[in-house]
Protein backbone atom coordinates (compact mmCIF):
# COMPACT_ATOMS: atom_id res chain seq x y z
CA UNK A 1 29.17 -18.35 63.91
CA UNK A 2 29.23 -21.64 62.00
CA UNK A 3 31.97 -21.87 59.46
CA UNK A 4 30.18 -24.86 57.77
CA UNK A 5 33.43 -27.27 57.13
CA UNK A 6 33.54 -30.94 58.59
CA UNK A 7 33.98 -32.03 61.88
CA UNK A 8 36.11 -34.97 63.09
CA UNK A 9 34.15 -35.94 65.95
CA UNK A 10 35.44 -37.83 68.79
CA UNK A 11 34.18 -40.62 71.53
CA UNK A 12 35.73 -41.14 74.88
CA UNK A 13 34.61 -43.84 77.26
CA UNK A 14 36.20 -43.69 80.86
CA UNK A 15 33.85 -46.11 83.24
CA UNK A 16 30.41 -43.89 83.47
CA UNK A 17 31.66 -40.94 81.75
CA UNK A 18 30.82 -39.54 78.21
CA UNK A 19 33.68 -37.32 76.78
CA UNK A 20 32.77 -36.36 73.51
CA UNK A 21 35.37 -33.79 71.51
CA UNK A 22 34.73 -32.05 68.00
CA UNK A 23 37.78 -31.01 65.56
CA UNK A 24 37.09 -28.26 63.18
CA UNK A 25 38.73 -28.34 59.28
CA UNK A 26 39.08 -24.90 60.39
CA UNK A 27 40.82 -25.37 63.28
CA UNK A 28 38.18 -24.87 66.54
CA UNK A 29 37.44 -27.79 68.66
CA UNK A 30 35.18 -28.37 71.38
CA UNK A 31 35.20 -31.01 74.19
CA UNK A 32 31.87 -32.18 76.36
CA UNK A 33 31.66 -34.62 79.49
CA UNK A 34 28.75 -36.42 80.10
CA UNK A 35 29.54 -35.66 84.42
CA UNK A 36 31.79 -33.68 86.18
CA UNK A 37 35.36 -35.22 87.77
CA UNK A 38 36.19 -34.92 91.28
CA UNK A 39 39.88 -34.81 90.92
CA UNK A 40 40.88 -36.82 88.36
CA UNK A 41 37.73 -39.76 88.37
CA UNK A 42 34.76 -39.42 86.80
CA UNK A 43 32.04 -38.53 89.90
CA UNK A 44 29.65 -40.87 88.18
CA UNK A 45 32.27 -43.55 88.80
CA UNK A 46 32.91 -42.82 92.70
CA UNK A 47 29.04 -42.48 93.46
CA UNK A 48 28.07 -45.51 91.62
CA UNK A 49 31.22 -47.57 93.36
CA UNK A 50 30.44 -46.11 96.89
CA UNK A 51 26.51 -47.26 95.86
CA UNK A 52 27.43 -50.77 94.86
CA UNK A 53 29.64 -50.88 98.64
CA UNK A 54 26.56 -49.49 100.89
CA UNK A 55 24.25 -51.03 99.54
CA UNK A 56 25.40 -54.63 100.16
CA UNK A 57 25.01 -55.04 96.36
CA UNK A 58 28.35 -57.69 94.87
CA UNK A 59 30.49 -56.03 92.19
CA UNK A 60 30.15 -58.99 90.16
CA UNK A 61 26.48 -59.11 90.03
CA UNK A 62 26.25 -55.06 89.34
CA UNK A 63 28.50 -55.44 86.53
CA UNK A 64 26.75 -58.26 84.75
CA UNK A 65 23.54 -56.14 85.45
CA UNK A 66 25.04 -52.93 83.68
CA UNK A 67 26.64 -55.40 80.98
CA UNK A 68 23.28 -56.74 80.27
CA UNK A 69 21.44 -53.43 80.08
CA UNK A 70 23.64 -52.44 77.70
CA UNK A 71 25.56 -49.70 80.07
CA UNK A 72 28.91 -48.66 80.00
CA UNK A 73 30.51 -49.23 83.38
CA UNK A 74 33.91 -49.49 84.88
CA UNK A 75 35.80 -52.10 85.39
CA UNK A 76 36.27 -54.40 88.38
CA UNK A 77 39.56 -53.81 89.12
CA UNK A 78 38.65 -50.22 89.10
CA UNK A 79 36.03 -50.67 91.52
CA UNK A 80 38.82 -52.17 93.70
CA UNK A 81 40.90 -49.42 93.49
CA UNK A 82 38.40 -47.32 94.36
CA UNK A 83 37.31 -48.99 97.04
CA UNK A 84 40.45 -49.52 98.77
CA UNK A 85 41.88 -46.16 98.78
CA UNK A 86 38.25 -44.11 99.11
CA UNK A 87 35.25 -46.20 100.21
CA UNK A 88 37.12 -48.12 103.16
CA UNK A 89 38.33 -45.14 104.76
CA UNK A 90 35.34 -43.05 104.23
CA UNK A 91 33.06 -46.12 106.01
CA UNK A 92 35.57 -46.54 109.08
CA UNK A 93 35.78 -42.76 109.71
CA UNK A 94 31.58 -42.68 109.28
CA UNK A 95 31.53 -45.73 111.79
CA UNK A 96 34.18 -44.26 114.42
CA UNK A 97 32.18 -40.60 114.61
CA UNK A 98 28.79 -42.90 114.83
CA UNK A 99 30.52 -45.00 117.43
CA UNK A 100 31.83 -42.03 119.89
CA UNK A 101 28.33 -39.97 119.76
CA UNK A 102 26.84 -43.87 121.07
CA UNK A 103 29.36 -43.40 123.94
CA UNK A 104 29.31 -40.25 124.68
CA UNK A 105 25.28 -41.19 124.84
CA UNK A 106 26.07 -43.72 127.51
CA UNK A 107 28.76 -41.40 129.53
CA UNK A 108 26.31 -39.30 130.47
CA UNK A 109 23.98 -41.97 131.72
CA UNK A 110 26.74 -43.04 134.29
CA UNK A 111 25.53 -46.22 134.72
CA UNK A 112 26.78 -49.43 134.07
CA UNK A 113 25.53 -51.48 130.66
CA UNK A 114 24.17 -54.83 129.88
CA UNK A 115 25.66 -56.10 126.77
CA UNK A 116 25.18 -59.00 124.53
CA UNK A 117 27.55 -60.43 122.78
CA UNK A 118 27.64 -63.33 119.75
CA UNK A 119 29.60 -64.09 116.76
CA UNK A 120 29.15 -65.01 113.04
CA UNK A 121 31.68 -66.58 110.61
CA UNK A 122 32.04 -65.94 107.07
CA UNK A 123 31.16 -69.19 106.27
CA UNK A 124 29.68 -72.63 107.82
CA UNK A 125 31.89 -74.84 110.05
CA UNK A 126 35.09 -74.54 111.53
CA UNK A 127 36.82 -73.40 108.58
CA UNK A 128 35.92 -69.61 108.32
CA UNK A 129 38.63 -67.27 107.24
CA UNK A 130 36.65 -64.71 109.08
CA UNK A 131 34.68 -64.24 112.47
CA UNK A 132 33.23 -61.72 113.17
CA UNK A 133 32.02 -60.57 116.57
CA UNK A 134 29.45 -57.69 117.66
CA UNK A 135 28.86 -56.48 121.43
CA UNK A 136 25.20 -54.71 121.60
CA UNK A 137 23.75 -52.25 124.56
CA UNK A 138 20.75 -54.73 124.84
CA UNK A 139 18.92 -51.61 126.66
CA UNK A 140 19.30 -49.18 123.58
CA UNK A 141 19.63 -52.07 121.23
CA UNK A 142 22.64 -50.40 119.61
CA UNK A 143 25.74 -52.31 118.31
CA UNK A 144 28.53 -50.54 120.74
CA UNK A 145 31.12 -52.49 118.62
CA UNK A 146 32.65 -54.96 115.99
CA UNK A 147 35.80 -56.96 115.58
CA UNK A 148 36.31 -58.52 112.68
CA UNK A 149 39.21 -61.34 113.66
CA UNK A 150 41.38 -63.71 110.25
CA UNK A 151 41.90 -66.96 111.18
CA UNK A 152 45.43 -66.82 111.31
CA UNK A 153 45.63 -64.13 113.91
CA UNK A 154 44.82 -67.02 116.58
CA UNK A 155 45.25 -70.68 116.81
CA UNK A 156 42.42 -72.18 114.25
CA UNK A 157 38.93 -70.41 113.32
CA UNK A 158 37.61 -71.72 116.75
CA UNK A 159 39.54 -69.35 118.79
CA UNK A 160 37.74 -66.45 116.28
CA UNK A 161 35.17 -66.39 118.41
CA UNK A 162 37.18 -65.77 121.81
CA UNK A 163 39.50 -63.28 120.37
CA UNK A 164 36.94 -60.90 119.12
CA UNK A 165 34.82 -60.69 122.53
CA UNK A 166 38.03 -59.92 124.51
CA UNK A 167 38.73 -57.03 121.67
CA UNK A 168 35.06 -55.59 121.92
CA UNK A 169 35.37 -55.63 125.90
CA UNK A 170 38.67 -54.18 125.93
CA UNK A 171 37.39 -51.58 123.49
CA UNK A 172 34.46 -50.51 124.68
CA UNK A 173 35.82 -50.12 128.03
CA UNK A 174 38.81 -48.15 126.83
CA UNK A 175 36.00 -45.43 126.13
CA UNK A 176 35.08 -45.52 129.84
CA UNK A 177 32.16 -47.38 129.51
CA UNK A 178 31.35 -49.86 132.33
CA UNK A 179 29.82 -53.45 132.08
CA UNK A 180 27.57 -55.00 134.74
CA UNK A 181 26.39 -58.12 132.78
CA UNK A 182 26.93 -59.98 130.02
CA UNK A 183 24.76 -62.43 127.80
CA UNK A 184 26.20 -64.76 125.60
CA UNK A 185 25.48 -68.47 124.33
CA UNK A 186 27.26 -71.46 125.89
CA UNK A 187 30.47 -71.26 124.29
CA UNK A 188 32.94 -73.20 126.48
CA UNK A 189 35.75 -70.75 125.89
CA UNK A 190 34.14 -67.87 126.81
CA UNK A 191 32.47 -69.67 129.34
CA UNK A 192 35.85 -70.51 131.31
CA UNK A 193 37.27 -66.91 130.31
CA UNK A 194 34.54 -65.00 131.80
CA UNK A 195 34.27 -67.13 135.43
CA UNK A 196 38.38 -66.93 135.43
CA UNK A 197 39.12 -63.68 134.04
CA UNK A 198 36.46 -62.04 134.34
CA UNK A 199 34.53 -62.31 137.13
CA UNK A 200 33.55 -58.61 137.96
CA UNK A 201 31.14 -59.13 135.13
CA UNK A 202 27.88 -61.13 135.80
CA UNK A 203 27.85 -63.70 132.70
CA UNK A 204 24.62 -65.01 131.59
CA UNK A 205 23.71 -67.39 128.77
CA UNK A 206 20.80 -66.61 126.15
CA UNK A 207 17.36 -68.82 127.10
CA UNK A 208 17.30 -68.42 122.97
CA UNK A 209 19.88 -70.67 122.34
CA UNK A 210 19.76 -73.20 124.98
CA UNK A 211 15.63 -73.57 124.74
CA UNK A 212 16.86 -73.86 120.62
CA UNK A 213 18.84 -76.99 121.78
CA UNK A 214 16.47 -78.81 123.81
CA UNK A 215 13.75 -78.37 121.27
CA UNK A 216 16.31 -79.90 118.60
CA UNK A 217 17.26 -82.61 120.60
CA UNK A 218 13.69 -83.73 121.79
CA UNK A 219 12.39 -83.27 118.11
CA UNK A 220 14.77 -85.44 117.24
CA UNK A 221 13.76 -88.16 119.33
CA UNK A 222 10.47 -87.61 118.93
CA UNK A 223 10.12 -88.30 114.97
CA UNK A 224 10.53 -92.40 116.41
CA UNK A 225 7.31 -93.84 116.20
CA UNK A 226 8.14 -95.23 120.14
CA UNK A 227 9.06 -91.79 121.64
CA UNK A 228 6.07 -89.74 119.57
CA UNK A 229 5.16 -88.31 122.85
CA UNK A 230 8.75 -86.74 123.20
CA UNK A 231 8.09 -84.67 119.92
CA UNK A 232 4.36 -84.00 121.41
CA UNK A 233 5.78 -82.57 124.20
CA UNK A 234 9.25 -80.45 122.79
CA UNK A 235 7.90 -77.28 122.37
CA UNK A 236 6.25 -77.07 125.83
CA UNK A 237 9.04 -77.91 127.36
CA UNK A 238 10.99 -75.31 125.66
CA UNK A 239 8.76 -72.67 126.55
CA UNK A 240 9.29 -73.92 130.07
CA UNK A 241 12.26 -72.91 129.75
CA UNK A 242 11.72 -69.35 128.61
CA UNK A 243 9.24 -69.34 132.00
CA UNK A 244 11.80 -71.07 134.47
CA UNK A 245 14.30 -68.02 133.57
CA UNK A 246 11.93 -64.86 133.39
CA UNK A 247 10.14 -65.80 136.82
CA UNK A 248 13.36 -66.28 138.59
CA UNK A 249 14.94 -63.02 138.52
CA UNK A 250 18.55 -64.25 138.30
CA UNK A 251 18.11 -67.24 141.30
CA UNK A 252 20.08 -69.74 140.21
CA UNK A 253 18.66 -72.60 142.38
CA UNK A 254 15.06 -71.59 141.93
CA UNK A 255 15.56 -71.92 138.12
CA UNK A 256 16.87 -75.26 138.51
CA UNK A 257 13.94 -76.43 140.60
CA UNK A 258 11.77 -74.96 138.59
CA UNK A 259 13.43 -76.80 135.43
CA UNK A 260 13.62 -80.18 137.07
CA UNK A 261 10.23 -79.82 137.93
CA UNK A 262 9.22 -80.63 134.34
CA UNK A 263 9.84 -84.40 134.65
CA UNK A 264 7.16 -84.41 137.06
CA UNK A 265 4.76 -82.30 135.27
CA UNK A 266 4.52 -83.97 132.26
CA UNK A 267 3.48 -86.86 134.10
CA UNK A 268 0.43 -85.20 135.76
CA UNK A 269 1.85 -84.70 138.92
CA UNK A 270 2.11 -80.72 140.03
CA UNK A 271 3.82 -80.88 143.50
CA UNK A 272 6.39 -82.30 145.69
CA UNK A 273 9.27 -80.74 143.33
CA UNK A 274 11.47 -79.02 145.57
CA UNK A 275 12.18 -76.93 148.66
CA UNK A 276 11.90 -73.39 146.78
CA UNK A 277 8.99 -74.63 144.13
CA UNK A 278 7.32 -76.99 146.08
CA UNK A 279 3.97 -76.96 143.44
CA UNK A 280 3.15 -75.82 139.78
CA UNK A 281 1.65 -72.15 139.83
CA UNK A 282 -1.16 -72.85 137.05
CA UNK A 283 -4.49 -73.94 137.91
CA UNK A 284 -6.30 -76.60 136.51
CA UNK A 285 -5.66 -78.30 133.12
CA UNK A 286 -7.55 -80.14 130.82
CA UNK A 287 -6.40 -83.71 129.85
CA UNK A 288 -3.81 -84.11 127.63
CA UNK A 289 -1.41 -86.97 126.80
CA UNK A 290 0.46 -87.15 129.71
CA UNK A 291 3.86 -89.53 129.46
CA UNK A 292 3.56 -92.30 132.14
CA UNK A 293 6.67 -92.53 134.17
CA UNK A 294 9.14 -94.94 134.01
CA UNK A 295 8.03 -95.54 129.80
CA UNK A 296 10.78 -95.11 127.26
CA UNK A 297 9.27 -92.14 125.88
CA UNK A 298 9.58 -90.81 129.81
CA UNK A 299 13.58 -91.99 129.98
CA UNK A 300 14.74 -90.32 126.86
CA UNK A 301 12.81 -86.93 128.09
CA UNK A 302 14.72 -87.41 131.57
CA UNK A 303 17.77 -87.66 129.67
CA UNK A 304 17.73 -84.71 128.15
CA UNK A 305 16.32 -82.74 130.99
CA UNK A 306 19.12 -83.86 133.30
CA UNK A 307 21.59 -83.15 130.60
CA UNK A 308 24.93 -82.71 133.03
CA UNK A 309 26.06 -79.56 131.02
CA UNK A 310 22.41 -78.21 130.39
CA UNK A 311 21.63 -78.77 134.70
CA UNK A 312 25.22 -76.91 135.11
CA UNK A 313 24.41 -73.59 132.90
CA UNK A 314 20.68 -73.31 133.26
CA UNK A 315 21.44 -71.60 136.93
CA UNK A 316 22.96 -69.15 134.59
CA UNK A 317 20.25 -68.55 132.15
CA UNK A 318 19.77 -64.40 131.59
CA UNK A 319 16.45 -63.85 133.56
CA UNK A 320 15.73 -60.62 131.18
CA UNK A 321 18.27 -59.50 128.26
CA UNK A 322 18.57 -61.67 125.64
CA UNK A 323 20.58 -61.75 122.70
CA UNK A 324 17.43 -62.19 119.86
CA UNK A 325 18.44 -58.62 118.45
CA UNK A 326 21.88 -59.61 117.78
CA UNK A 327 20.37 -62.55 115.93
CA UNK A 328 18.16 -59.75 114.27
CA UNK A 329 21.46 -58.12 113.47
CA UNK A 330 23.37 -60.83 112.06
CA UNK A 331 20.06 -61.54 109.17
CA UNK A 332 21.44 -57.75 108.67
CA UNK A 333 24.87 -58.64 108.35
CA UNK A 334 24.07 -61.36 105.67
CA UNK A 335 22.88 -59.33 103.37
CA UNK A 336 25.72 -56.68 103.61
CA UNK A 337 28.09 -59.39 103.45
CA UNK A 338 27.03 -63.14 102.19
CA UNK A 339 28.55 -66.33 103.67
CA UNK A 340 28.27 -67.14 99.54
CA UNK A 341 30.80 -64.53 98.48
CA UNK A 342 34.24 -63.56 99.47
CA UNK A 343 35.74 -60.49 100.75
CA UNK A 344 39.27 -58.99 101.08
CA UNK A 345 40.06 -57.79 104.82
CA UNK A 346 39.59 -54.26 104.47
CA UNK A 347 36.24 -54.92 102.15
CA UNK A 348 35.13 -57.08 104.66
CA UNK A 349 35.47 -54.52 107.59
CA UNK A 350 33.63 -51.73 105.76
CA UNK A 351 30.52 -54.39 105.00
CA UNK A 352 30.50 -55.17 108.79
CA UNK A 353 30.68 -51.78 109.70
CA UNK A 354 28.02 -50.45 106.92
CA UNK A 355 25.91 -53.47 109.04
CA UNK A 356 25.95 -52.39 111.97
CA UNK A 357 25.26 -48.23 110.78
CA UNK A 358 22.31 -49.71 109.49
CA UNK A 359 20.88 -51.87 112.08
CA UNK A 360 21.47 -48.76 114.68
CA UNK A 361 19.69 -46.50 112.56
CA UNK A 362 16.32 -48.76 112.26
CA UNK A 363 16.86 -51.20 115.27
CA UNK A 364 13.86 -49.30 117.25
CA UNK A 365 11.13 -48.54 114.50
CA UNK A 366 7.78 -48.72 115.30
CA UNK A 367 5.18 -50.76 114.62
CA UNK A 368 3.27 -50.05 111.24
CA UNK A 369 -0.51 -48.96 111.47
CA UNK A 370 -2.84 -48.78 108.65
CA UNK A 371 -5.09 -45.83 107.74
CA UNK A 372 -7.70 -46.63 110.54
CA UNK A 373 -4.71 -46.41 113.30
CA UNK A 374 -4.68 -49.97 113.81
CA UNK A 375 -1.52 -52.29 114.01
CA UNK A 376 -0.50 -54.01 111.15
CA UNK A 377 0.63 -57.73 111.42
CA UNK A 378 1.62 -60.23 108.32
CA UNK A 379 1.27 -63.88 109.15
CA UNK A 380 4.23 -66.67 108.15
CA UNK A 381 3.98 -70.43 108.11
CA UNK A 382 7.72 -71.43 109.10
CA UNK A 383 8.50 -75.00 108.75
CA UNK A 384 9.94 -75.30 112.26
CA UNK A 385 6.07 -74.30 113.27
CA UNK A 386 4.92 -77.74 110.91
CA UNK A 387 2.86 -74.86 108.93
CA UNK A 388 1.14 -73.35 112.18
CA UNK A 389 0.58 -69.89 111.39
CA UNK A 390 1.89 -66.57 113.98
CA UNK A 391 1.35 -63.53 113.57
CA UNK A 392 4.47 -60.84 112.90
CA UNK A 393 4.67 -57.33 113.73
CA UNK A 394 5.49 -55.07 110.28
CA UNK A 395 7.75 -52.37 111.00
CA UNK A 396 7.46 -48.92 110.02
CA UNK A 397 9.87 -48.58 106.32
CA UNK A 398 13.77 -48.62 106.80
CA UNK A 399 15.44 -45.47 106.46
CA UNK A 400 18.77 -44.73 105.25
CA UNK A 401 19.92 -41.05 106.22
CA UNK A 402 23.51 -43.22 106.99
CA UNK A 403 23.86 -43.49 103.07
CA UNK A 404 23.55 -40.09 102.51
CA UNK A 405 26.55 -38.93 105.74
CA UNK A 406 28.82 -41.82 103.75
CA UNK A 407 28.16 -40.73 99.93
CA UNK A 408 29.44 -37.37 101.39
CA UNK A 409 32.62 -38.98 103.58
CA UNK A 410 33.12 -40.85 100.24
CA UNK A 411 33.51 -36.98 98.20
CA UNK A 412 35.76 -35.96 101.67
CA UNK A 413 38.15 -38.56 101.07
CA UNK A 414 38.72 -38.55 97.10
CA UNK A 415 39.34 -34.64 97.51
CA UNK A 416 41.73 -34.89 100.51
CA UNK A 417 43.79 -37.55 98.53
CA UNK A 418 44.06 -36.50 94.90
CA UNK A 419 45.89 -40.15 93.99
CA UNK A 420 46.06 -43.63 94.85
CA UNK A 421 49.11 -43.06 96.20
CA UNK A 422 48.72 -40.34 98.99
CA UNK A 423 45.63 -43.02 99.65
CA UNK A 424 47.84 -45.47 100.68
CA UNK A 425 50.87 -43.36 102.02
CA UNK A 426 47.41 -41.99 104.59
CA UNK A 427 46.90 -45.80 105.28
CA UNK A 428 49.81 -47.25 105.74
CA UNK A 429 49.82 -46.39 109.68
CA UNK A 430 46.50 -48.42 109.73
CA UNK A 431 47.34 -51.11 107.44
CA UNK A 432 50.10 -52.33 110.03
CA UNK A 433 47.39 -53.71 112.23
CA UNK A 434 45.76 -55.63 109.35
CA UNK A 435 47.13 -59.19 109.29
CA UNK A 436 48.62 -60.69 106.60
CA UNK A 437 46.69 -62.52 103.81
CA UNK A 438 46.34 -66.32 104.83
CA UNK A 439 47.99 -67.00 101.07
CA UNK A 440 51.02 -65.72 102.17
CA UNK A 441 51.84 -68.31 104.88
CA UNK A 442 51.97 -70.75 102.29
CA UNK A 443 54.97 -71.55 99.84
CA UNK A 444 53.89 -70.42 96.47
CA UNK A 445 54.41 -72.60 93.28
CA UNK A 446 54.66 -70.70 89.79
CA UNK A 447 51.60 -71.41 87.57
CA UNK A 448 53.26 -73.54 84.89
CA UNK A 449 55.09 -76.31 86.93
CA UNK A 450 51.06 -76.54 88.56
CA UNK A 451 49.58 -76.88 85.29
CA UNK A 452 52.03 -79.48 84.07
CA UNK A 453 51.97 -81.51 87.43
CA UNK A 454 48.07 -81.31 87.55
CA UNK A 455 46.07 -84.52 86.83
CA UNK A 456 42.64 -85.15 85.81
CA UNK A 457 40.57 -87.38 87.62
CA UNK A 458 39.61 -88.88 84.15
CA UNK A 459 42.42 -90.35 82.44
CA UNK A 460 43.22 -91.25 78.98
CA UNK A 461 42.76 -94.21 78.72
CA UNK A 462 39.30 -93.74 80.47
CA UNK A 463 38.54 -90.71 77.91
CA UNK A 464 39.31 -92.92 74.86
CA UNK A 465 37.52 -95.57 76.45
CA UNK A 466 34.34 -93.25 76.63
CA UNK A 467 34.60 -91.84 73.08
């Protein structure tokens, strides 16, 4: 029954949550939340923090987004907090269960895995804070693991690379998995790691990235008006490559014949190459403009082809596997976490491992077809191409039933630990093995004494000189 006497009405704003509590002259009061709380935090806040983390989205964009729509939203620091002592957890225990049901998978196989392995830094050149590398069942097309490595757990960033292959091997085979092969690019590190400590592996290198090399280099010579024929001729004899490596089936000598055999090809002449590939297998061709031997253009071909390093590795070139869908899952990996943006360690991990939930989850979807069962293709013009069109299969839509299993790890964790605190006491075991911030190697300088010591690059006398 109303009593009819003024209200002092209240507003409380807490991140995404409404409260909203009514005073009575009389002495009754009443108190509504826009959402529930799941302990103490607002569930709008946890969901929509856990949504910005999975979805690859940046804090700083979402914020400015909700800022311009006019929408009350936490605050960044709260989304750190959040995401330190809730999301991170919830995303490594989501990516250990996912992890364990791909090995169990490959237990019960009993047979021994070809892997692929490749690595991506945070950013461009050899200054990365992070590398990241990945280790993929290139039969199941499933990322088997991850290792995120800082650059000051080894010597400089280009040691990244080798440290996080020896983790992924040593964890991987911890679970009892076995490896037969393994297909990486032509990193020299890995290259004398594998042949010295190694060697019960078979280690192959990726056609992808070596044909990617000699198509460079022989576009590059090619774009002189004197060597036009070189650039005529680059991306035949990259696909020669692709053919020297899949008709070979692993012979190292036959590939290298079959390479070599190039220099006489493109010259019109189709036999006398070798001992194992005595003649070219096609049949007859129609003219084209063949390079004359001896010519410049026909030197600066035969110096790439008889590249010392490339003649060395090419009787190593993968004759099946190749490492094109870890190059499918690193376009993945950019989006989760961009080369643009910065991440703290633990943030970092989570984005990585969020990756690599969702590449396993859509790495084998089928092709598309319209409503008359046929395939569906889209066409792109890629520069690399010079606007020559191909054709591109389109993939059945994503899915993202992962979202759903972390969203609900997410609720797990915030009800196990009630605080920030128990969070961290929980973490503390794990957080020994994370290694220290690359700030804290370096003598720090209070604020003030750098203010007063800095110097513009404009001085006065140059500013009163341009007023």
């Amino acid at each position: 029954m109303m009593c009819g006497q003024k209200c002092d009405i209240r507003k409380t704003i807490v991140g995404t949550l409404l409260f909203v509590s009514r005073v009575c002259a009389c002495g009754e009061s009443f108190t509504w939340g826009s959402q529930p709380l799941t302990g103490s935090i607002p569930t709008g806040n946890l969901i929509l923090a856990a949504a910005i983390l999975i979805s690859g989205s940046s804090i700083n964009q979402s914020l400015t987004m909700f800022q311009h729509a006019n929408i009350s939203c936490f605050s960044e620091r709260t989304y750190h907090n959040i995401q330190q002592h809730y999301l991170v957890p919830a995303v490594e225990r989501v990516w250990r269960a996912h992890q364990n049901a791909i090995f169990d998978v490959i237990r019960q196989q009993n047979v021994a895995v070809v892997v692929g392995g490749d690595a991506r830094c945070c950013s461009p050149g050899h200054t990365a804070k992070y590398g990241s590398y990945s280790l993929m069942d290139l039969e199941l097309r499933q990322i088997l693991d991850v290792q995120l490595v800082q650059s000051n757990e080894v010597k400089s960033s280009y040691w990244m690379e080798m440290e996080g292959l020896t983790r992924c091997l040593k964890r991987v085979e911890e679970e009892g998995v076995v490896i037969s092969d393994l297909v990486t690019d032509r990193h020299p590190q890995i290259k004398a790691y594998m042949k010295k400590e190694r060697s019960d592996i078979n280690h192959w290198f990726d056609v992808w990235h070596m044909a990617k090399g000699v198509f460079k280099k022989l576009e590059a010579i090619g774009k002189k008006k004197k060597y036009k024929q070189v650039g005529d001729w680059s991306r035949s004899v990259s696909n020669h490559l692709y053919w020297c490596a899949a008709s070979s089936e692993g012979d190292g000598d036959l590939v290298s014949e079959k390479w070599l055999s190039i220099l006489n090809h493109i010259t019109n002449v189709h036999e006398g190459h070798g001992k194992r590939f005595p003649k070219c297998l096609h049949g007859d061709l129609e003219d084209r403009d063949w390079i004359k031997k001896g010519s410049l253009a026909f030197q600066e071909m035969e110096k790439v082809v008889n590249g010392r390093f490339l003649v060395q590795d090419i009787k190593k070139l993968s004759p099946a596997e190749q490492t094109s869908a870890l190059a499918a899952y690193h376009n993945v990996l950019c989006h989760f976490a961009p080369k643009a943006l910065h991440f703290f360690y633990g943030a970092m991990k989570a984005r990585i491992y969020i990756a690599a939930l969702h590449f396993n989850e859509n790495s084998s979807r089928d092709q598309a077809v319209n409503k008359n069962g046929q395939l569906i293709y889209s066409v792109s013009y890629p520069k690399g191409r010079n606007g020559a069109g191909i054709p591109k299969e389109v993939k059945v839509k994503q899915t993202y039933n992962y979202a759903m299993v972390l969203m609900q790890e997410v609720i797990k964790v915030r009800l196990e630990f009630g605080s920030y605190s128990e969070s961290r006491k929980s973490r503390e075991a794990a957080m020994v093995n994370c290694p220290a911030p690359i700030a804290s190697s370096y003598q720090h300088v209070p604020k003030s004494e750098l203010v007063e010591r800095h110097i513009c690059r404009f001085n006065k006398k140059m500013l009163v000189y341009l007023q």
